[in-house]
N, C-alpha and C. Protein backbone atom coordinates (compact mmCIF):
# COMPACT_ATOMS: atom_id res chain seq x y z
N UNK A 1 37.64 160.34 80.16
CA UNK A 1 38.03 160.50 81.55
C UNK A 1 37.53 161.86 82.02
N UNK A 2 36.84 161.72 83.22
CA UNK A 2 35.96 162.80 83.74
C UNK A 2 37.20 163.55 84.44
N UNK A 3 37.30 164.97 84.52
CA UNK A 3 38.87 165.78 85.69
C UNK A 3 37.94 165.66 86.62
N UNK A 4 38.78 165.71 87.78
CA UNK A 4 38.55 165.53 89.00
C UNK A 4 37.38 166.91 89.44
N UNK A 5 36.70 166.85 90.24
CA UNK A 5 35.37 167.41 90.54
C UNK A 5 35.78 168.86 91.69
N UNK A 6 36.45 168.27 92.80
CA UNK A 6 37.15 169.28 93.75
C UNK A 6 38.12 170.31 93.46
N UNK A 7 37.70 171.06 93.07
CA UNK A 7 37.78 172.42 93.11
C UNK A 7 38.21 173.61 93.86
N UNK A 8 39.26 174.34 93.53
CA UNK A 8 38.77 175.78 94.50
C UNK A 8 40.22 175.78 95.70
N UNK A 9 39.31 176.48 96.59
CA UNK A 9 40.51 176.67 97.77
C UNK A 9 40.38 175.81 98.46
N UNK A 10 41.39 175.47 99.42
CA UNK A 10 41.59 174.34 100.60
C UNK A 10 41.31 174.85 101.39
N UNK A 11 40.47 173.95 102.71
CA UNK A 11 39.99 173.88 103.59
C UNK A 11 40.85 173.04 104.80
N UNK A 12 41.80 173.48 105.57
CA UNK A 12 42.34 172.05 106.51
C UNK A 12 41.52 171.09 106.99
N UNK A 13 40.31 171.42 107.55
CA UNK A 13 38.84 170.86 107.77
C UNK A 13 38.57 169.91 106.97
N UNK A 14 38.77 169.68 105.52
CA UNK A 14 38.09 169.17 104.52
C UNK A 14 39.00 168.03 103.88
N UNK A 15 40.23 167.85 104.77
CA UNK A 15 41.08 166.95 104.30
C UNK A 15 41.41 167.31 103.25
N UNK A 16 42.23 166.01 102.14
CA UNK A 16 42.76 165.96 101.16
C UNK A 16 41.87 166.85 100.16
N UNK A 17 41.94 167.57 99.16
CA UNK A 17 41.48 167.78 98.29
C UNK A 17 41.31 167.37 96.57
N UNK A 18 42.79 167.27 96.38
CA UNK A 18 42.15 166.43 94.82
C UNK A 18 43.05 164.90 95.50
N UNK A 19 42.96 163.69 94.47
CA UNK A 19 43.52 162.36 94.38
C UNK A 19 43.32 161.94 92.91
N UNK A 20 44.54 161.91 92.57
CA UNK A 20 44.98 161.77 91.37
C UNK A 20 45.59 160.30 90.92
N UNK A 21 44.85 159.71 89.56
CA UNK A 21 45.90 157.88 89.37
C UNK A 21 47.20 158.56 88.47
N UNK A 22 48.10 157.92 88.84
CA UNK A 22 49.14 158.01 88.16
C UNK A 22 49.71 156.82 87.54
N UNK A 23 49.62 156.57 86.38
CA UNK A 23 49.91 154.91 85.76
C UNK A 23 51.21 155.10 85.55
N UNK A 24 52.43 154.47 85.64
CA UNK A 24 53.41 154.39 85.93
C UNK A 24 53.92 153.24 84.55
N UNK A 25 54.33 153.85 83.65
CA UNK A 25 54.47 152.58 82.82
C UNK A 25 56.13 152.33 82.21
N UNK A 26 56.64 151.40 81.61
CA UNK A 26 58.06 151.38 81.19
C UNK A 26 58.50 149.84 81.56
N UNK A 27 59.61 149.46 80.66
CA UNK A 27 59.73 148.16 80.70
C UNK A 27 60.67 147.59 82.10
N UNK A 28 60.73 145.84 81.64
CA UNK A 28 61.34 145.54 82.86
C UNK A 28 62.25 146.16 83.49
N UNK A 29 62.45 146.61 84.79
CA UNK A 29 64.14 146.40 85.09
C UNK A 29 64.60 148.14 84.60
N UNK A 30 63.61 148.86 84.94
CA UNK A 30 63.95 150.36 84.62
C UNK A 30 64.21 151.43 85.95
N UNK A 31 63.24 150.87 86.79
CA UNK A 31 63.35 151.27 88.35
C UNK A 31 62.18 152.10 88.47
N UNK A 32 60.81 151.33 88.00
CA UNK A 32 59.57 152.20 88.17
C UNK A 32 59.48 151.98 90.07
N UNK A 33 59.34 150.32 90.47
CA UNK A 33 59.34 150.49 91.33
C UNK A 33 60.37 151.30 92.69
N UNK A 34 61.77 150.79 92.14
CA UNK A 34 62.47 152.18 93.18
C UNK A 34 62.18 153.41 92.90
N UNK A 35 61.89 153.95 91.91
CA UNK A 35 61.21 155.66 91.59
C UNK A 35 60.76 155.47 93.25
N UNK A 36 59.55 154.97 92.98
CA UNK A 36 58.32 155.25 93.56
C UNK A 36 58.86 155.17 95.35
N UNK A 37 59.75 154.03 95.67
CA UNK A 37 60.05 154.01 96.84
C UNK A 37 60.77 155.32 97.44
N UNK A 38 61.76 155.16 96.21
CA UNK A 38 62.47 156.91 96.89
C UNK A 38 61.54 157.92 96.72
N UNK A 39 60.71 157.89 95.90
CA UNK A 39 59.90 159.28 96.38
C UNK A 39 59.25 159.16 97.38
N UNK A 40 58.86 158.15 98.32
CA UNK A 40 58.48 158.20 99.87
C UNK A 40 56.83 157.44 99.47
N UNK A 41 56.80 156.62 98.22
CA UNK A 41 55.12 156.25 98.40
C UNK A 41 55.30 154.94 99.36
N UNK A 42 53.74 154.69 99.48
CA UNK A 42 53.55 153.80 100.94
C UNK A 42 52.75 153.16 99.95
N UNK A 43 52.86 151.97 100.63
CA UNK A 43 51.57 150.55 100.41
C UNK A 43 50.94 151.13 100.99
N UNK A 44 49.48 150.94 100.60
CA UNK A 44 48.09 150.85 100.77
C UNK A 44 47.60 149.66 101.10
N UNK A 45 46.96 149.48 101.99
CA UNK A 45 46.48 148.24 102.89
C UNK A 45 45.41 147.78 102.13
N UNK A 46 44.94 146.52 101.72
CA UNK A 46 44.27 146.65 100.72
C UNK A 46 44.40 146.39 99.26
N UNK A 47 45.17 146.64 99.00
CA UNK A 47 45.47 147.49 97.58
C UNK A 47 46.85 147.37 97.18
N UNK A 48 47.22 145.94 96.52
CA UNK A 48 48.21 145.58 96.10
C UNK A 48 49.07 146.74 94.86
N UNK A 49 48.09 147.10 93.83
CA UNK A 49 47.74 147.49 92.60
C UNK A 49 48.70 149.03 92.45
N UNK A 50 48.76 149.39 93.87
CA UNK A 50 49.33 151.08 93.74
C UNK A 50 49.85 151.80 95.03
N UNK A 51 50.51 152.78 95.20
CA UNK A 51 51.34 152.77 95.93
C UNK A 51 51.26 154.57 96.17
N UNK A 52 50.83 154.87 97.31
CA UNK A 52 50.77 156.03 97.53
C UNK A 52 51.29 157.29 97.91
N UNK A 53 51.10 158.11 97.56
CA UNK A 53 52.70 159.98 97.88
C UNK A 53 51.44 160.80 98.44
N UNK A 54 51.14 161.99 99.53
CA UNK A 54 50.52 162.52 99.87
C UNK A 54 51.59 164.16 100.10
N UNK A 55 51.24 164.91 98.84
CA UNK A 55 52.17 166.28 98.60
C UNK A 55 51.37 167.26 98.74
N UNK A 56 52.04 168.33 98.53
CA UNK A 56 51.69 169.84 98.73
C UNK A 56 50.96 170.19 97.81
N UNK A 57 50.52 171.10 97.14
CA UNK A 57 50.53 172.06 95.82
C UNK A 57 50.87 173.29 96.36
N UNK A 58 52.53 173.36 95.72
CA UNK A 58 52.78 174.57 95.76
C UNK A 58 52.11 176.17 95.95
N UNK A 59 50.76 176.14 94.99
CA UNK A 59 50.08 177.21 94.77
C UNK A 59 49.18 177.41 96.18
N UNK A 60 48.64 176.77 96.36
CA UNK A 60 47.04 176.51 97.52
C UNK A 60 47.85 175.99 98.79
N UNK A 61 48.60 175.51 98.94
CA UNK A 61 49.11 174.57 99.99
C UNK A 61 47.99 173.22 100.21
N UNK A 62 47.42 173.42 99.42
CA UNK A 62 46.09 171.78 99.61
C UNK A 62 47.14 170.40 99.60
N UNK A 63 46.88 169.75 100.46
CA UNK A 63 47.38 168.07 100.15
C UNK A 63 46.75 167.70 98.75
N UNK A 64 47.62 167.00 98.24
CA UNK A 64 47.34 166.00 97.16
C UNK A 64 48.04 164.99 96.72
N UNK A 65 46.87 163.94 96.73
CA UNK A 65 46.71 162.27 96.58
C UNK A 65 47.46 161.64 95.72
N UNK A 66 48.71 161.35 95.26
CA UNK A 66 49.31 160.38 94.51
C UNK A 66 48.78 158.78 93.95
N UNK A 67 47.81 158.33 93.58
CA UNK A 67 48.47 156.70 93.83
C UNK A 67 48.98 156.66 92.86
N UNK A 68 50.38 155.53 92.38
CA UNK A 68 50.97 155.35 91.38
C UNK A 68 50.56 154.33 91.51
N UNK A 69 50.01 153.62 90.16
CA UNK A 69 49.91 152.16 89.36
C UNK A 69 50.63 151.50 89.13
N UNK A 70 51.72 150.74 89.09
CA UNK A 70 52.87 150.19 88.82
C UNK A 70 52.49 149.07 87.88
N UNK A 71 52.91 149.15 86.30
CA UNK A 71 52.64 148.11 85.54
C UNK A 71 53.42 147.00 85.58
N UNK A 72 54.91 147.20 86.95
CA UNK A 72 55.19 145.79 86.88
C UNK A 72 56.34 145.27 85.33
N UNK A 73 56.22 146.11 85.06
CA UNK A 73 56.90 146.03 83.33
C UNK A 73 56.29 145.02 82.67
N UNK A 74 55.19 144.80 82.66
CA UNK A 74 54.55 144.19 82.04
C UNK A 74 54.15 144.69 80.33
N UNK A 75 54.36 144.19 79.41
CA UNK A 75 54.78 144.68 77.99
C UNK A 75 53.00 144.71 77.99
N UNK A 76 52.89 143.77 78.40
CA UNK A 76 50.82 143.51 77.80
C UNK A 76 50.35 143.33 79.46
N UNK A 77 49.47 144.43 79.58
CA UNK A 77 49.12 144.01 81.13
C UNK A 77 47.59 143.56 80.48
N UNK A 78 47.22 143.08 81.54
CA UNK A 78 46.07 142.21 80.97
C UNK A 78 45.11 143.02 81.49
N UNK A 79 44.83 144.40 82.36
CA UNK A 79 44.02 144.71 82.32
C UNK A 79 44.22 146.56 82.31
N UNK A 80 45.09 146.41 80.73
CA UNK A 80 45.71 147.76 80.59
C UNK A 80 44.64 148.77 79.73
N UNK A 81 43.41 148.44 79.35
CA UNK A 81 42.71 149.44 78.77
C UNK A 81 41.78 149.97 80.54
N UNK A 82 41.63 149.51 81.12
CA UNK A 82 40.66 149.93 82.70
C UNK A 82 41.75 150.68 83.01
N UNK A 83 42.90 150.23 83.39
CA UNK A 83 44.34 151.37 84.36
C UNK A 83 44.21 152.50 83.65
N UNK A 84 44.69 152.83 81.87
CA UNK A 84 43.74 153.66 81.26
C UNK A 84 42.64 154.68 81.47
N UNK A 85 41.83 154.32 81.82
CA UNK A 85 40.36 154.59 81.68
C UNK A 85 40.69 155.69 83.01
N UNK A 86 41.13 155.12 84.63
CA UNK A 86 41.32 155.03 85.11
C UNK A 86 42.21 156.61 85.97
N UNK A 87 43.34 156.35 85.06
CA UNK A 87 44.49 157.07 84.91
C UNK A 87 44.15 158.79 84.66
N UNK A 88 44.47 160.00 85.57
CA UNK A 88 44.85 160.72 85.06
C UNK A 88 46.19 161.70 84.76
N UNK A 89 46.99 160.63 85.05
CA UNK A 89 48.24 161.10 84.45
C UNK A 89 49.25 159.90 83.82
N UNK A 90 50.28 159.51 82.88
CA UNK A 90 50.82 158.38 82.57
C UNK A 90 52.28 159.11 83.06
N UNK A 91 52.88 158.14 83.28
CA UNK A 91 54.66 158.76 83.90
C UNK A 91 55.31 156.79 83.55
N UNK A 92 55.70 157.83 81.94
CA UNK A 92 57.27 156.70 81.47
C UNK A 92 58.62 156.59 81.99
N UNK A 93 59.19 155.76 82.23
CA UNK A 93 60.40 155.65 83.12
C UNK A 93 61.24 154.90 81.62
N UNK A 94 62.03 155.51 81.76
CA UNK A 94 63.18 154.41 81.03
C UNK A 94 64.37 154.47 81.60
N UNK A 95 65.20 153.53 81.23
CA UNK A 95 66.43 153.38 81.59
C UNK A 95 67.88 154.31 80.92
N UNK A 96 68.32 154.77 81.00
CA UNK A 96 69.42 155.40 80.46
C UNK A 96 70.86 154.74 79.75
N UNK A 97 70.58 153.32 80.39
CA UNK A 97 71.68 153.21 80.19
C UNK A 97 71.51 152.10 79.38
N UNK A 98 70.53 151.78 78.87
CA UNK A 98 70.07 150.84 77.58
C UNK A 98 69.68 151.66 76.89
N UNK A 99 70.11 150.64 75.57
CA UNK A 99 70.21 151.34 73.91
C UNK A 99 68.79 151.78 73.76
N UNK A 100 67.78 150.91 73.66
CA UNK A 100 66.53 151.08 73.23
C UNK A 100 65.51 152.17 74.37
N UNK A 101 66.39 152.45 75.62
CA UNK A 101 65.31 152.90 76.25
C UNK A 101 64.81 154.17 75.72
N UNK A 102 65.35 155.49 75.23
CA UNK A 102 65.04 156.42 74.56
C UNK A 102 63.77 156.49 73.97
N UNK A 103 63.77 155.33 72.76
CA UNK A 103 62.59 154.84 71.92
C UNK A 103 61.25 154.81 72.68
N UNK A 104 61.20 154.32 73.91
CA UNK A 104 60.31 153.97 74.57
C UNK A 104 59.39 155.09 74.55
N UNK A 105 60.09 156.66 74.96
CA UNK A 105 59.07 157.41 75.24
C UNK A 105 58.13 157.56 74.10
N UNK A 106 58.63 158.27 72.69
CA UNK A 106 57.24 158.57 71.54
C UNK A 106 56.84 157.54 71.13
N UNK A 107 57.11 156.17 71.25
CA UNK A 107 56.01 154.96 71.23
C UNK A 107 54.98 154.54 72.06
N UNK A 108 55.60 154.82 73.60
CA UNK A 108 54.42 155.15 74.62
C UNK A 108 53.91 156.18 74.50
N UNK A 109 54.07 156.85 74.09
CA UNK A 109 53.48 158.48 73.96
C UNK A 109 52.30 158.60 73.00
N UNK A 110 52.48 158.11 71.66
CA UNK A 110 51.54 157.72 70.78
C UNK A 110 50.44 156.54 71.25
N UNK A 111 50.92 155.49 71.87
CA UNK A 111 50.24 154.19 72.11
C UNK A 111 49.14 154.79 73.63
N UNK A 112 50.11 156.08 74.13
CA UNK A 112 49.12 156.26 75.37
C UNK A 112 47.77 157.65 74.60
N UNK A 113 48.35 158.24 73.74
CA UNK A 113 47.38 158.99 73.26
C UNK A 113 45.95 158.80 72.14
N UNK A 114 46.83 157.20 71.92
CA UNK A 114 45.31 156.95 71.31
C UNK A 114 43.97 156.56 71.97
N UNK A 115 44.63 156.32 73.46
CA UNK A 115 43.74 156.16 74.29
C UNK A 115 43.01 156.91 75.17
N UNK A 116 43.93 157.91 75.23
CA UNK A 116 43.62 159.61 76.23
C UNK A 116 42.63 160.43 75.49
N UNK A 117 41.60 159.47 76.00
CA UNK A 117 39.89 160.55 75.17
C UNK A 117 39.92 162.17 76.24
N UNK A 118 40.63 162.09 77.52
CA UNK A 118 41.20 163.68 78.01
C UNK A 118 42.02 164.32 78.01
N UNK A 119 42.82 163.81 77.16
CA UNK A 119 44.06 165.15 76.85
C UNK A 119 45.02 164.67 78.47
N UNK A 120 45.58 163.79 78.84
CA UNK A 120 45.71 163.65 80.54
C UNK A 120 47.65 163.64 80.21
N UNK A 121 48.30 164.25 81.11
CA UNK A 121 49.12 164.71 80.61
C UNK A 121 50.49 162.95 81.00
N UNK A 122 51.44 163.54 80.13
CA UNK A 122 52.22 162.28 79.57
C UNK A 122 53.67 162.78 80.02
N UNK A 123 54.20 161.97 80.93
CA UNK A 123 55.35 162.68 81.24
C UNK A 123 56.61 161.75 81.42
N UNK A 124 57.34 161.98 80.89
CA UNK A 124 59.15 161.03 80.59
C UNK A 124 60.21 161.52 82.28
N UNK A 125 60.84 160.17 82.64
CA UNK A 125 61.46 160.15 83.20
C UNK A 125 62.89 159.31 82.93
N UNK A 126 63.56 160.16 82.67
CA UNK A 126 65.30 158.83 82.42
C UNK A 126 65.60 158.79 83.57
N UNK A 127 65.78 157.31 83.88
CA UNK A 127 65.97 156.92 85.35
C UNK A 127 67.50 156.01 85.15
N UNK A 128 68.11 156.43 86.30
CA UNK A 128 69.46 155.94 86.31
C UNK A 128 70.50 157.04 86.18
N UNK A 129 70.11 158.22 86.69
CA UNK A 129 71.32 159.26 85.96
C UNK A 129 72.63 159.50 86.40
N UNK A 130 72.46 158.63 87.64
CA UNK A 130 73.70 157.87 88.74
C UNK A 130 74.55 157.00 88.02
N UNK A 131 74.06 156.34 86.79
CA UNK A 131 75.44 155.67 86.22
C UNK A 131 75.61 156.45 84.89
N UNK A 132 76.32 157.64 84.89
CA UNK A 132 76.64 158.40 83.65
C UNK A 132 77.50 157.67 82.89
N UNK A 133 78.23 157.42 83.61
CA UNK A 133 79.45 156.28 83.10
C UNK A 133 79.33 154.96 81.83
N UNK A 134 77.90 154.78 82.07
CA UNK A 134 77.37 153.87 80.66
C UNK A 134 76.09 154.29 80.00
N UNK A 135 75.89 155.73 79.84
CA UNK A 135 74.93 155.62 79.38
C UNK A 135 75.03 155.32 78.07
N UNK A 136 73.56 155.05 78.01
CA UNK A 136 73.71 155.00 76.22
C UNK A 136 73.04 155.75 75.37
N UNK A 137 72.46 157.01 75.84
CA UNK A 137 71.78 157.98 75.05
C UNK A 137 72.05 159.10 75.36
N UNK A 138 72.27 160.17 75.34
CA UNK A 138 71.93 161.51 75.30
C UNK A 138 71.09 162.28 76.40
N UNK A 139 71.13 163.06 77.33
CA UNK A 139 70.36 164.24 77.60
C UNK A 139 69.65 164.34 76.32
N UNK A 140 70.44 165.12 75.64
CA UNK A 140 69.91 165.92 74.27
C UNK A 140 69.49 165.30 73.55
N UNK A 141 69.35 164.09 73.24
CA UNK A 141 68.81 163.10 72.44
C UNK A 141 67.32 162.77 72.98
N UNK A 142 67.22 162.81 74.11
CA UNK A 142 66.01 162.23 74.85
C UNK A 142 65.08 163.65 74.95
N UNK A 143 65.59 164.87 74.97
CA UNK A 143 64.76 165.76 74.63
C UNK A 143 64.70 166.42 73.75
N UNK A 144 65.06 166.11 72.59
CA UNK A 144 65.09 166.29 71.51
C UNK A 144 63.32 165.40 70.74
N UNK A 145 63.94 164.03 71.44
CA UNK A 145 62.44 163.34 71.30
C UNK A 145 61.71 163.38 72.22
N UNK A 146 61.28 164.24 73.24
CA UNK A 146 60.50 164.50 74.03
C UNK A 146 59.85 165.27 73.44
N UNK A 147 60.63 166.79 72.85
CA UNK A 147 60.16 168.02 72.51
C UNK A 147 59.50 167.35 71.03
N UNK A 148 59.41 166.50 70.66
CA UNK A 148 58.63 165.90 69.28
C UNK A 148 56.79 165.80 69.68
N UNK A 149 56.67 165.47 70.86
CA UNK A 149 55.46 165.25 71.57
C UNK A 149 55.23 166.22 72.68
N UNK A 150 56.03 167.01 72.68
CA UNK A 150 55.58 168.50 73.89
C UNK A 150 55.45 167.57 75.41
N UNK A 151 56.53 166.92 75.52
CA UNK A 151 56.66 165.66 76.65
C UNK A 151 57.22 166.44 77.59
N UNK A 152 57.35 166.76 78.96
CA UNK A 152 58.06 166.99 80.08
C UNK A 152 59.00 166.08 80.32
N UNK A 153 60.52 166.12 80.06
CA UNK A 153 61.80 165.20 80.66
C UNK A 153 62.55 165.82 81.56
N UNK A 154 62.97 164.70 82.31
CA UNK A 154 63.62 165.20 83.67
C UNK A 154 64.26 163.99 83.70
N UNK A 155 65.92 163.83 83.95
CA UNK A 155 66.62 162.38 84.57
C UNK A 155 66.67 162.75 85.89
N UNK A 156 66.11 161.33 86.44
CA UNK A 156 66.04 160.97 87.65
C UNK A 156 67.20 159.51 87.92
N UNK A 157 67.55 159.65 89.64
CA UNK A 157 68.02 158.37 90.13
C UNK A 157 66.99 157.69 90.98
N UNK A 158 66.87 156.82 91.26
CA UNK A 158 66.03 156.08 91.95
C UNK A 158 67.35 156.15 93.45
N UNK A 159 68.05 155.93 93.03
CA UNK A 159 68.90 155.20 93.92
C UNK A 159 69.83 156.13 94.73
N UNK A 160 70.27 157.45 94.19
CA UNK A 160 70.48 158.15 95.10
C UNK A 160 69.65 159.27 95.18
N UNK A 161 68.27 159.97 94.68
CA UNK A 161 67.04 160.36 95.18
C UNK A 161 67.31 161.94 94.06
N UNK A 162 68.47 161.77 93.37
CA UNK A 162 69.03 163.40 92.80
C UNK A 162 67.50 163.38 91.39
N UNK A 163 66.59 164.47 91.52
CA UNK A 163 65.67 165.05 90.78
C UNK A 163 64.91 164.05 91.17
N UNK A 164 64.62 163.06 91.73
CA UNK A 164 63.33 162.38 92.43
C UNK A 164 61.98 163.59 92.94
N UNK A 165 62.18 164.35 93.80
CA UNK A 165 61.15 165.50 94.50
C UNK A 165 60.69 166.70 93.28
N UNK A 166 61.68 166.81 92.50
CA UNK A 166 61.31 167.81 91.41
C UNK A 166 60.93 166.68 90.64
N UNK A 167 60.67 165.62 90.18
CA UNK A 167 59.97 164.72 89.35
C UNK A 167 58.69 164.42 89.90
N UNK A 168 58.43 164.69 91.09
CA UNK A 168 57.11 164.36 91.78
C UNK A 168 56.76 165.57 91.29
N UNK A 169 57.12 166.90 91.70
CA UNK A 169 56.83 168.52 91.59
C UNK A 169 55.99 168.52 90.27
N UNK A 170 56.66 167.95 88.85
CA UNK A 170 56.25 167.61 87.72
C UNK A 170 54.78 167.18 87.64
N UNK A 171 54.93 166.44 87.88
CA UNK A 171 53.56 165.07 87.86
C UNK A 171 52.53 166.00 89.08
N UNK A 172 53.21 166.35 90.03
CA UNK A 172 51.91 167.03 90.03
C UNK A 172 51.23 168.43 89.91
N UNK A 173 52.02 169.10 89.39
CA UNK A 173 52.22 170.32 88.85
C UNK A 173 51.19 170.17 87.61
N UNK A 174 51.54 169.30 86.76
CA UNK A 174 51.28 168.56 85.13
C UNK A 174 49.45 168.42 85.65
N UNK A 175 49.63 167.12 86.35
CA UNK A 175 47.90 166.59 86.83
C UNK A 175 46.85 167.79 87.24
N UNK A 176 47.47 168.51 88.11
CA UNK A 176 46.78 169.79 89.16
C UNK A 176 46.30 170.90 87.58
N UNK A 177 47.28 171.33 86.55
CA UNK A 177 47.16 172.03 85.74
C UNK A 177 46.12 171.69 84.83
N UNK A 178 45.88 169.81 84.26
CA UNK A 178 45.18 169.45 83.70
C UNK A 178 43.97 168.87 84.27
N UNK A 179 43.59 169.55 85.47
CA UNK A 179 42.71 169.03 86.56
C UNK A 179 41.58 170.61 86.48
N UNK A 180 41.89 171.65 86.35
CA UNK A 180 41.86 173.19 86.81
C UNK A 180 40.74 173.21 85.69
């Protein structure tokens, strides 16, 4: 995977400056797609496939391009080595309040790095942090196995929006850094 080419300082003149894929991966029923709604992405006309955020960078004030990929929770997407290829950033979602979701991250983490011929950065989201009441794992447990893979974790709600904007901040903080 080639980093993005645009460079440098922003120009208001010059529009957007970088546009970044963000593959969005994690199983059924985790809330990849509400993530994405509460963070304010838009359909793309066109373009069933991904779903777009248009943010700041803190540093430059330059706009920059979100699309998120949404795998749909699809365990085997059928055209998951191209999204890949594709991709320069992966963002795991799991659920919090299922047993197995934890697991998810250093198995995606490994399964996404055998494929990351660029080093493209890999970032965990526990989604659901609105029902504390059942979770079934740990804060500390989930970064405990984050910090196994030098993973960025952050719990997010989809549903009432609490660490949604600092989870975007992440991802593109993460992309912009591994873009430079």
């Amino acid at each position: 995977m080639d980093k993005m080419s645009s460079k440098g300082r922003c120009d208001s003149s010059e529009g957007v400056n970088y546009t970044f894929n963000i593959l969005v991966i994690g199983k059924k029923r985790v809330g990849k797609t509400s993530f994405m709604e509460s963070a304010g992405c838009k359909d793309v006309a066109g373009h069933e496939d991904y779903k777009q955020l248009i943010v700041k960078d803190i540093d430059s004030g330059c706009p920059v391009t979100l699309n998120f990929f949404d795998t749909y929770g699809g365990d085997k997407i059928a055209n998951e080595n191209e999204m890949y290829k594709k991709a320069h950033c992966v963002l795991c979602i799991a659920d919090i309040t299922t047993p197995d979701g934890c697991d998810i991250f250093l198995r995606s983490y490994w399964h996404t790095k055998s494929r990351n011929r660029g080093g493209i950065p890999f970032i965990a989201f526990g989604n659901k942090s609105d029902l504390e009441n059942i979770r079934a794992w740990s804060t500390k447990q989930a970064r405990t196995d984050c910090d196994c893979g030098d993973i960025p974790y952050i719990e997010v709600s989809s549903k009432t929006g609490k660490n949604v904007q600092e989870g975007i901040r992440i991802v593109t903080d993460a992309t912009l850094q591994w873009a430079k």
